[in-house]
Protein backbone atom coordinates (compact mmCIF):
# COMPACT_ATOMS: atom_id res chain seq x y z
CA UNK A 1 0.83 -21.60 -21.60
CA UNK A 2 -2.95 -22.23 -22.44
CA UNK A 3 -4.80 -21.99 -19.48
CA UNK A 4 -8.52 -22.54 -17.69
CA UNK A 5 -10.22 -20.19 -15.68
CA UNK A 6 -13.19 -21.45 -13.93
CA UNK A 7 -15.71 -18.77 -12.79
CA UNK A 8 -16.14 -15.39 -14.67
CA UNK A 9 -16.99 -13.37 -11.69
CA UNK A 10 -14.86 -10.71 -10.52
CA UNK A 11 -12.38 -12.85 -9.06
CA UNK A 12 -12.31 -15.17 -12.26
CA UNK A 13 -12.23 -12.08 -14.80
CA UNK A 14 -9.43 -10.31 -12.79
CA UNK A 15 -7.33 -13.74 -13.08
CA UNK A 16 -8.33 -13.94 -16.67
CA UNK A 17 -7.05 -10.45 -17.98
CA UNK A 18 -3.68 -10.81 -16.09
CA UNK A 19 -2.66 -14.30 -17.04
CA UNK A 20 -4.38 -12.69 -20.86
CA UNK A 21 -1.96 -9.96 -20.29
CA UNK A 22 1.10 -11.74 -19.67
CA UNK A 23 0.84 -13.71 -22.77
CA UNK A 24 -0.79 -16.79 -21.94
CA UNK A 25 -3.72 -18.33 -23.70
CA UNK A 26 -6.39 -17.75 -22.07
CA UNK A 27 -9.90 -19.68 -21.87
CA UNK A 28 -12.89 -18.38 -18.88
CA UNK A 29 -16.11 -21.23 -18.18
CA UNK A 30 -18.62 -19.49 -16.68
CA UNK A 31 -22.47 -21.42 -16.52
CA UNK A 32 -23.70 -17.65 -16.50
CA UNK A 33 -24.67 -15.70 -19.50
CA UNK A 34 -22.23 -13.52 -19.13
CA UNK A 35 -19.83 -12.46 -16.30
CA UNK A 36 -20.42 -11.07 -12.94
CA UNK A 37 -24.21 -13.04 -12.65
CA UNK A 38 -23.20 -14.73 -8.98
CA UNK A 39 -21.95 -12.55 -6.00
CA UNK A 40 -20.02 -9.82 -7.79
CA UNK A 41 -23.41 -8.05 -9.32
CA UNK A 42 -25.02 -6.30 -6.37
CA UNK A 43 -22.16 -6.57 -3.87
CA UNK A 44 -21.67 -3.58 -1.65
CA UNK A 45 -18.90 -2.41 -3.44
CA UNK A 46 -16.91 -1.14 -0.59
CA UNK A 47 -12.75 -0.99 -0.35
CA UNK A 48 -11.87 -0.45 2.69
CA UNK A 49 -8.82 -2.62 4.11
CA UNK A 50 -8.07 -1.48 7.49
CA UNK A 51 -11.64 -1.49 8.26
CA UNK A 52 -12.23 -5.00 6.96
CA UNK A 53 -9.36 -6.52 9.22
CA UNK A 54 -10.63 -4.51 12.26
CA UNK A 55 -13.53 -6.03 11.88
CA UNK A 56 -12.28 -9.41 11.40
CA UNK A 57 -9.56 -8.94 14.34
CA UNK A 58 -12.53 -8.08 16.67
CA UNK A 59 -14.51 -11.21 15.39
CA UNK A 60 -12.01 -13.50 15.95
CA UNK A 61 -11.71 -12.08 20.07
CA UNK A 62 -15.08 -12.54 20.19
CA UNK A 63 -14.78 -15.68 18.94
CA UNK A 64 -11.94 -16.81 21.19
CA UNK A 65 -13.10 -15.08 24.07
CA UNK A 66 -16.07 -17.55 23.50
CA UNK A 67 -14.46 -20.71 23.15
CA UNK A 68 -11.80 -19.66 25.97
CA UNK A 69 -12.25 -22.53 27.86
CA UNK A 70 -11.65 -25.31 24.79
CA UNK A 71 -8.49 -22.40 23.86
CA UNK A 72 -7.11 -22.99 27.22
CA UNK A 73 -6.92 -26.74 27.06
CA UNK A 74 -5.28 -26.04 24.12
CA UNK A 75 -3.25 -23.63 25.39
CA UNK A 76 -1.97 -26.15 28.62
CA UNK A 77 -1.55 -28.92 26.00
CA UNK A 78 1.06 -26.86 24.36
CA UNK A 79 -0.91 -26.20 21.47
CA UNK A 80 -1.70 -23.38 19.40
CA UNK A 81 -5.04 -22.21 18.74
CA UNK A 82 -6.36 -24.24 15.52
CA UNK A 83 -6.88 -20.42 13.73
CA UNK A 84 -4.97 -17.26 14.13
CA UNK A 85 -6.16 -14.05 14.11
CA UNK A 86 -6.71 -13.44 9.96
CA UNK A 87 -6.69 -9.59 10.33
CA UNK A 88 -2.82 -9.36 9.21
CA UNK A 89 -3.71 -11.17 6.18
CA UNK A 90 -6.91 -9.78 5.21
CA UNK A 91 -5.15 -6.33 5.50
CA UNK A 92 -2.02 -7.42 3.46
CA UNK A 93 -4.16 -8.80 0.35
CA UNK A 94 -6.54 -6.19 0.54
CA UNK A 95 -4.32 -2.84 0.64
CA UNK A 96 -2.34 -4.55 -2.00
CA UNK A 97 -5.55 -5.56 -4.31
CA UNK A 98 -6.61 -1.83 -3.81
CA UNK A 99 -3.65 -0.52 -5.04
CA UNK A 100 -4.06 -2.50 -8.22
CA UNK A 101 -7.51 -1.87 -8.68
CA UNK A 102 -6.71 2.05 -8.44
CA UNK A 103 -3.92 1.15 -11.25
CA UNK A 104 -5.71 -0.63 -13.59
CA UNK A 105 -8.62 1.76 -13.47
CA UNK A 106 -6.10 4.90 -14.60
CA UNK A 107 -4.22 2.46 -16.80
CA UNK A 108 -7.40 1.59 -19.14
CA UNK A 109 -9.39 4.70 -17.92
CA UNK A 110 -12.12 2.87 -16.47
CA UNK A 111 -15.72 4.73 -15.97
CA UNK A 112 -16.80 3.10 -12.24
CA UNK A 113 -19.43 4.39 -10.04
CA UNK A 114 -17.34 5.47 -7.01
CA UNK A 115 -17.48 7.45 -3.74
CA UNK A 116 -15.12 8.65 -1.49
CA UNK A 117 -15.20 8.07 2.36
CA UNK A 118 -16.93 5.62 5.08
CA UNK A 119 -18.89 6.54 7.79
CA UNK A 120 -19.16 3.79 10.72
CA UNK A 121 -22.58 4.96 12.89
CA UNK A 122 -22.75 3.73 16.56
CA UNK A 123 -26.06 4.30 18.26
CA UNK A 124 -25.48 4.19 22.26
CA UNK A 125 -22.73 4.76 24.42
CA UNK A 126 -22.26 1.04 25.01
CA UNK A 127 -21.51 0.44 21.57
CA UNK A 128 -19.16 3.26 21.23
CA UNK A 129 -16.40 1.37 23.58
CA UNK A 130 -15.96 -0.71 20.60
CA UNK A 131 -15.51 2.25 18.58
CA UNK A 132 -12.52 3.63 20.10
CA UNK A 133 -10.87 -0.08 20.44
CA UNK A 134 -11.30 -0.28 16.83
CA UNK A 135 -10.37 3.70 16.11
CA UNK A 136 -7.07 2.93 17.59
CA UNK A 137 -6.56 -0.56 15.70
CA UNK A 138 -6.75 1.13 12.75
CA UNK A 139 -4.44 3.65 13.34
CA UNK A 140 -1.90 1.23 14.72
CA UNK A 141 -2.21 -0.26 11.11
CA UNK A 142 -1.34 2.72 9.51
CA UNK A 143 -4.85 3.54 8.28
CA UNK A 144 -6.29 7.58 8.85
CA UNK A 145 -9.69 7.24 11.46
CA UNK A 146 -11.30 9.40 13.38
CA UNK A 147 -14.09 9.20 16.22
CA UNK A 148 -16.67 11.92 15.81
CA UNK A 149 -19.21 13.32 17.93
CA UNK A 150 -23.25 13.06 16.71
CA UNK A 151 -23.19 16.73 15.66
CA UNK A 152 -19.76 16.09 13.53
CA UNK A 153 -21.55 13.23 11.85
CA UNK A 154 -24.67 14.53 10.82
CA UNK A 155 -22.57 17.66 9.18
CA UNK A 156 -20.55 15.23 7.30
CA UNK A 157 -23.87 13.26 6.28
CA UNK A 158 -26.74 15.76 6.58
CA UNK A 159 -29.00 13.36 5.63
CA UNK A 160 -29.05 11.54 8.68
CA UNK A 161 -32.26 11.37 9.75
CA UNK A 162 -32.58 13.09 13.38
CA UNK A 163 -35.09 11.54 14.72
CA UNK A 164 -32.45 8.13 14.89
CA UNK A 165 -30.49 7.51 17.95
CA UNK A 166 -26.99 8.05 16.98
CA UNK A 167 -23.53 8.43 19.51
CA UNK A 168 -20.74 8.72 17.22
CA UNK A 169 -19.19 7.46 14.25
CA UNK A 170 -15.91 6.75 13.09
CA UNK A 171 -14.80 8.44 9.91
CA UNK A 172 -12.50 6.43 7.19
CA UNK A 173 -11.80 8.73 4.77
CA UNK A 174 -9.49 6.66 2.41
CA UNK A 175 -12.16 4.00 2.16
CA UNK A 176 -14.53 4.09 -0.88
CA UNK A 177 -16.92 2.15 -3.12
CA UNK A 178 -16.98 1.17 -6.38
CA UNK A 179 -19.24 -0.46 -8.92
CA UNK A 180 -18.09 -4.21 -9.04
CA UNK A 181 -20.10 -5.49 -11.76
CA UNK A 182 -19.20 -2.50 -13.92
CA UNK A 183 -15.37 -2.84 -12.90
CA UNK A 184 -16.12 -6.97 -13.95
CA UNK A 185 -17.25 -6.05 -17.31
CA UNK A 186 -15.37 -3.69 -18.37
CA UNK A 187 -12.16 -5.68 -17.69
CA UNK A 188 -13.58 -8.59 -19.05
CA UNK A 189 -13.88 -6.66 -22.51
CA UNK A 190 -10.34 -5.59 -21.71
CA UNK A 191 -9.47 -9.12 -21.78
CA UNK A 192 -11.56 -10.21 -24.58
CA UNK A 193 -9.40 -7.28 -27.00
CA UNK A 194 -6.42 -9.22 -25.55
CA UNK A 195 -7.09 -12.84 -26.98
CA UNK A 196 -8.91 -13.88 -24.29
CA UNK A 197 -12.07 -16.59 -24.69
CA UNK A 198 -15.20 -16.75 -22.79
CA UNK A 199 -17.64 -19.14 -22.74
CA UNK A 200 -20.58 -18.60 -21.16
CA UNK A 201 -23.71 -21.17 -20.42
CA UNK A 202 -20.59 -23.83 -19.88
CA UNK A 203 -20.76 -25.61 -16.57
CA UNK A 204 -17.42 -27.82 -15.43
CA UNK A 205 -18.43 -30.77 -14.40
CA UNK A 206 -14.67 -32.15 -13.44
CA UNK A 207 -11.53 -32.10 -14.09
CA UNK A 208 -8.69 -34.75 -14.65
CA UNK A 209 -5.00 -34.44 -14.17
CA UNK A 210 -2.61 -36.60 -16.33
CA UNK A 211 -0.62 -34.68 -19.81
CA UNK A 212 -2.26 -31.37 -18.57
CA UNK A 213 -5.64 -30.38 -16.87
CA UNK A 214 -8.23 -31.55 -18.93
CA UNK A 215 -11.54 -29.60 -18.04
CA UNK A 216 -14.88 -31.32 -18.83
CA UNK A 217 -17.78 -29.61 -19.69
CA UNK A 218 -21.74 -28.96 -20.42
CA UNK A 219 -23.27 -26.52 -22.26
CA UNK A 220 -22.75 -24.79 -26.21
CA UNK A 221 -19.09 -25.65 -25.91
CA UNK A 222 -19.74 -29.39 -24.90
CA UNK A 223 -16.29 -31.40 -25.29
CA UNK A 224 -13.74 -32.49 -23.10
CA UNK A 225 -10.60 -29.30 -22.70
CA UNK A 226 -6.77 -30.04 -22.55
CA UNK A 227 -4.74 -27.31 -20.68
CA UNK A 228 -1.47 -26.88 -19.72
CA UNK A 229 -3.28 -25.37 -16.10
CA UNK A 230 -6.20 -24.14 -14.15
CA UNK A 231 -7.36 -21.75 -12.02
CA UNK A 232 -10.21 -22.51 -9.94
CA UNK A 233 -12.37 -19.26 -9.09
CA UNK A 234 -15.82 -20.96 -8.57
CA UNK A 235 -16.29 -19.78 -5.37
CA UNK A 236 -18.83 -22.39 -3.41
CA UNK A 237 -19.13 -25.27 -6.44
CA UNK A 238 -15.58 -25.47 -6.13
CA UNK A 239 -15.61 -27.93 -3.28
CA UNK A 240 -16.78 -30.31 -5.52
CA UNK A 241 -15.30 -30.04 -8.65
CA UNK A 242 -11.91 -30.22 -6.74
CA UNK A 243 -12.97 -33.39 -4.38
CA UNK A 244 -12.59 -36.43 -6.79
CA UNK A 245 -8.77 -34.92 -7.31
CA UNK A 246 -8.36 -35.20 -3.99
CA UNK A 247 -8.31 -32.01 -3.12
CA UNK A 248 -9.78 -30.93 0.90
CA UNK A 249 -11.17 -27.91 0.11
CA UNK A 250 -13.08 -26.82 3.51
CA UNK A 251 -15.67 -23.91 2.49
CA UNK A 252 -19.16 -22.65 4.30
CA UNK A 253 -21.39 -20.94 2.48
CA UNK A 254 -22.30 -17.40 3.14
CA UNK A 255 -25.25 -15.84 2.08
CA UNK A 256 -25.46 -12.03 1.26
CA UNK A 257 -28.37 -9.85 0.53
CA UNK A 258 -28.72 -6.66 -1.20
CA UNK A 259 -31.23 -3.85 -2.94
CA UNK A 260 -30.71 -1.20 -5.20
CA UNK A 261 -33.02 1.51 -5.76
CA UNK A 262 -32.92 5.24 -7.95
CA UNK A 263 -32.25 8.11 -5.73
CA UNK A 264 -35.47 10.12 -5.12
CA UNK A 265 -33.98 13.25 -3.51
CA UNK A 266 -30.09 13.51 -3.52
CA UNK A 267 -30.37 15.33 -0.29
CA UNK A 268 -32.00 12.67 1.26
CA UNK A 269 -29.76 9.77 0.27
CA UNK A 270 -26.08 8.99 1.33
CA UNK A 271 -23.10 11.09 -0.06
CA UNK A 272 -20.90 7.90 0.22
CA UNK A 273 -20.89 4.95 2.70
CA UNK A 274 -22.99 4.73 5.86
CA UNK A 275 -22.51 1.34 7.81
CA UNK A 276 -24.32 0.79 10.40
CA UNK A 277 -22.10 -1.15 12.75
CA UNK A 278 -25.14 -2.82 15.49
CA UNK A 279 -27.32 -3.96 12.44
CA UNK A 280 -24.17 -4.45 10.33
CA UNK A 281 -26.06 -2.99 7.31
CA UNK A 282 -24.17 -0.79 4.49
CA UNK A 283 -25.85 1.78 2.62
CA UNK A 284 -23.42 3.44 -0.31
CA UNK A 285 -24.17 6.17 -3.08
CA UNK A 286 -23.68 3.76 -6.57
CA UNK A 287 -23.76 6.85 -9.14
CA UNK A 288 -27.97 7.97 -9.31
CA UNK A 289 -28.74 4.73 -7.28
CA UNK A 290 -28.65 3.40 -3.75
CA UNK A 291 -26.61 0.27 -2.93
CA UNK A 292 -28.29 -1.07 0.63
CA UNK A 293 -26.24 -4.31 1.70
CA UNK A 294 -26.16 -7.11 4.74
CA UNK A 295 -22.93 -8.68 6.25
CA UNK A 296 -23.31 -12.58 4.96
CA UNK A 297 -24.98 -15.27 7.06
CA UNK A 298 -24.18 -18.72 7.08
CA UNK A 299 -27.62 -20.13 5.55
CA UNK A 300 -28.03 -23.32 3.52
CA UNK A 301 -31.41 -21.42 1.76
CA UNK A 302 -30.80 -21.43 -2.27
CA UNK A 303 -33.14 -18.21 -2.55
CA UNK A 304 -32.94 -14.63 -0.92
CA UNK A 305 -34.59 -14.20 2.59
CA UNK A 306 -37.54 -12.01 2.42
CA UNK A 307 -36.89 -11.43 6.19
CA UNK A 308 -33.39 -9.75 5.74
CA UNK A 309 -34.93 -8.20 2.55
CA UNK A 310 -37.63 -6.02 4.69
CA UNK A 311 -34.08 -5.51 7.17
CA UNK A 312 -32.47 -3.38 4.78
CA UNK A 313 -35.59 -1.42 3.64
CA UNK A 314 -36.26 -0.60 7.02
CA UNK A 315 -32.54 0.35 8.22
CA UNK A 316 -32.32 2.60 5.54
CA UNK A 317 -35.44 4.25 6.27
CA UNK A 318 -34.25 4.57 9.55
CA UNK A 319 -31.63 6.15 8.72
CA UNK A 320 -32.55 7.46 4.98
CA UNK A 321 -36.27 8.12 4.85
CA UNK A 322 -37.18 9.14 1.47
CA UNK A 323 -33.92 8.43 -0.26
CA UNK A 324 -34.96 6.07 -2.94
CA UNK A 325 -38.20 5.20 -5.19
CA UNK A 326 -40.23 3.28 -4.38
CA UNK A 327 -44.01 2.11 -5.75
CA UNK A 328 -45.17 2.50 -9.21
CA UNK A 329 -42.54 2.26 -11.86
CA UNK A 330 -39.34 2.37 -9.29
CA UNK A 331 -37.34 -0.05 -10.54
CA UNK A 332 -36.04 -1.58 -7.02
CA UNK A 333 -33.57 -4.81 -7.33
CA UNK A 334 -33.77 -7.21 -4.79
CA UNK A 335 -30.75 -9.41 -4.97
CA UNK A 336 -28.84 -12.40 -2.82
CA UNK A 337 -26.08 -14.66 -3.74
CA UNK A 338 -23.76 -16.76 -1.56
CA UNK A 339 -20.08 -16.94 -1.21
CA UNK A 340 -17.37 -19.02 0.04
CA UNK A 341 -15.36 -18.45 3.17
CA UNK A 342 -12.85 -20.87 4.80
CA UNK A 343 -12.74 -21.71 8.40
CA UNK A 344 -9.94 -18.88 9.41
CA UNK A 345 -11.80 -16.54 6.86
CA UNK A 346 -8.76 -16.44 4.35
CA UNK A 347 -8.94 -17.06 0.85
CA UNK A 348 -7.22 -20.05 -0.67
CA UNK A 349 -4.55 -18.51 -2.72
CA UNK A 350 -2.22 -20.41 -4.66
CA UNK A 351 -1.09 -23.30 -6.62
CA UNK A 352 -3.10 -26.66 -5.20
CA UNK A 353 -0.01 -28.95 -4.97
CA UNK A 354 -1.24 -30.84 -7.81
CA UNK A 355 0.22 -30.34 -11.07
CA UNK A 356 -1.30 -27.15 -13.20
CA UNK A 357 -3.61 -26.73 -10.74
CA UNK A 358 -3.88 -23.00 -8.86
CA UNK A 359 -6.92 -22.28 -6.45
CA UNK A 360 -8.14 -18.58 -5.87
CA UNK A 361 -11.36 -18.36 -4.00
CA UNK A 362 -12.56 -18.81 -0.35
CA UNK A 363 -12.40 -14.57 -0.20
CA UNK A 364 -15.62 -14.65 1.62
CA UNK A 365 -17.79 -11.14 1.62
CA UNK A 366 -14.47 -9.37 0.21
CA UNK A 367 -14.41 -11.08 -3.22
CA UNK A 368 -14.73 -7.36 -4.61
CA UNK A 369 -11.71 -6.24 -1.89
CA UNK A 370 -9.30 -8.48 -2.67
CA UNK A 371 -9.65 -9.31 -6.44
CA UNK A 372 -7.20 -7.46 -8.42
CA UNK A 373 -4.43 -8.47 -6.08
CA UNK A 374 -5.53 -12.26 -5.57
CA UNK A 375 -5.19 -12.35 -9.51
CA UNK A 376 -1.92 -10.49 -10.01
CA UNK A 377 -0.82 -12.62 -7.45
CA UNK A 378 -1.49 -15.66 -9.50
CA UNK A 379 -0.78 -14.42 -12.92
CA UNK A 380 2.98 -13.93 -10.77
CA UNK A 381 3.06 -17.38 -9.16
CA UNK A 382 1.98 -19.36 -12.72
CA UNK A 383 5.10 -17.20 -14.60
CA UNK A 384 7.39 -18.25 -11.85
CA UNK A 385 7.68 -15.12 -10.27
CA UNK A 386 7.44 -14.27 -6.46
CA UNK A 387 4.56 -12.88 -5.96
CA UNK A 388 4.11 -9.28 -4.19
CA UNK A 389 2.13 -11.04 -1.58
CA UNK A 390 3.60 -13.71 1.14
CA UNK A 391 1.46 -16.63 0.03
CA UNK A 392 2.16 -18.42 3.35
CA UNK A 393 -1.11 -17.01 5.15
CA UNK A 394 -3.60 -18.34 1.66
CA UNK A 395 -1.35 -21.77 1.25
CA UNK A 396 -4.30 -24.19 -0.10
CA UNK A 397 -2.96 -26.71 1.80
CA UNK A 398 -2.52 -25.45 5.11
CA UNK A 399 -5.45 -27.33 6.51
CA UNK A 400 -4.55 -30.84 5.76
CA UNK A 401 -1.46 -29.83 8.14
């Protein structure tokens, strides 16, 4: 078939290369200059599936044990609650989108930035309660984690600085990091040697269903696009472009902050990941650089937050003092970009109920966690295939039910 892709970030690419791969004709609209210029450029990088549906499964508690009294109407009125608890899901896609992100890296011997291991800090004693709910979530997953003592921590990351309150920290030692931009781009040449089109400095400004998808556009390729499908990877424009089909597509926007700096002293920086769970701040090794990132906020801003900028400068100095370069020529990278997230924080995965029209965005902060298998998942459902993943959980259309 000849198909659209909308969005060339790592999502879009992904989608591109395996649809490329199995023989369709493939076309990518980004209104970038090139691919991976929105939220998949300074992400930080980690792939870590248990942990992200721990953290998502204590979230939604929280979030339940907050609203308990609206859940218990509910609950008397014979009603379920409006979400579930997305951690089943989030673990599903994401241990299956990590197994094809290890496979296509061996298959076209991919150079990526990576690091082995994450390293959860707790500061008090208080905190650490949550730590050994979550240590024995994760296990009951299936996923290796241990709870270490201060001592055990600081051997495993002697960087630590000692002069920071620190309680414990739970060890993941099958999580890692990668380079997501550099993963992006070097798939997207993979697609590229496999017939596949980009065009870049396009912006869709709507689609319309009838004989095909026809996909209208701005930019160098200016014209009006007839395909036999589409997959919409857009991330937070796609709201819009899908609306005047009639499509209810409910995303928030997310905003996510990051900075990259040159290692100054590789034994004061990070062997791999460091999160720090109260300040929910991740600091990762990314090759000779440092990769400091914040869990996204909902925020309608447009530009980066020079507040949660100075947060991540000074959590890693709290934890990192002298790690990176700073002043002078340091060439220090300040970045932010939002996402999308849906309301029970799963992506929407799947065709759209409209014909030639597949969705595969709403991933929230774990674009980068979930992308190879969201897009082998697609690539499966367009050829008619069933798909290694139970689509039920990412059905686009579960909230008009």
């Amino acid at each position: 078939m000849r198909l659209a892709v909308i969005g060339a970030g790592v999502v879009g690419v992904t989608t591109a290369y395996e649809l490329t791969e199995d023989g369709h004709e493939v076309t990518v609209f980004e209104r970038h200059n090139t691919a991976a210029e929105g939220a998949s450029f300074a992400n930080g990088g980690l792939i870590a599936p248990e942990w992200i549906a721990a953290q998502a499964a204590a979230t939604w508690r929280s979030d339940q044990a907050t609203g308990f009294r609206a859940l218990w109407r509910s609950v008397r009125a014979g009603k379920a609650p409006r979400h579930a608890n997305p951690a089943p899901g989030l673990l599903h896609l994401a241990r299956y989108s990590s197994e094809r992100l290890i496979a296509l890296t061996e298959q076209h011997q991919l150079t990526l930035d990576s690091h082995q291991g994450l390293l959860v800090l707790w500061r008090s004693e208080r905190e650490a309660v949550l730590a050994r709910s979550m240590q024995a979530e994760i296990r009951e997953m299936g996923g290796e984690c241990a709870l270490l003592e201060a001592a055990q921590a600081r051997d495993l990351e002697s960087a630590l600085n000692a002069e920071t309150a620190l309680h414990s920290a739970l060890l993941l030692p099958d999580a890692w990091s990668a380079n997501c931009r550099q993963f992006t781009l070097q798939m997207r040449a993979m697609a590229q040697q496999r017939g596949c089109q980009f065009e870049f400095d396009t912006a869709v400004q709507g689609l319309e269903i009838g004989n095909g998808v026809q996909v209208l556009s701005t930019g160098p390729a200016h014209n009006a696009h007839r395909f036999d499908g589409v997959v919409v990877c857009a991330g937070t424009a796609s709201a819009e472009l899908l609306r005047p089909l009639g499509l209810r597509v409910p995303l928030h926007a997310l905003r996510g902050h990051s900075l990259s700096a040159a290692v100054r002293e590789p034994l004061d920086a990070p062997l791999s990941v460091v999160h720090d769970h109260r300040l929910q701040v991740t600091m990762a090794r990314m090759g000779q650089r440092v990769r400091v990132s914040s869990t996204g906020h909902h925020d309608h801003a447009t530009a980066k937050s020079p507040k949660e900028i100075k947060k991540l400068y000074a959590v890693l100095n709290d934890w990192f003092p002298g790690a990176i370069r700073l002043g002078g020529a340091a060439n220090v990278q300040e970045w932010s970009s939002t996402v999308s997230i849906t309301p029970d924080g799963l992506p929407l995965l799947g065709h759209a109920g409209l014909p030639g029209v597949w969705l595969n965005l709403g991933h929230g902060m774990h674009g980068w966690a979930m992308a190879c298998g969201s897009a082998r998942t697609i690539a499966d459902q367009v050829a008619g295939l069933s798909p290694a993943v139970d689509l039920a959980s990412y059905n686009p259309g579960r909230f008009d039910r």
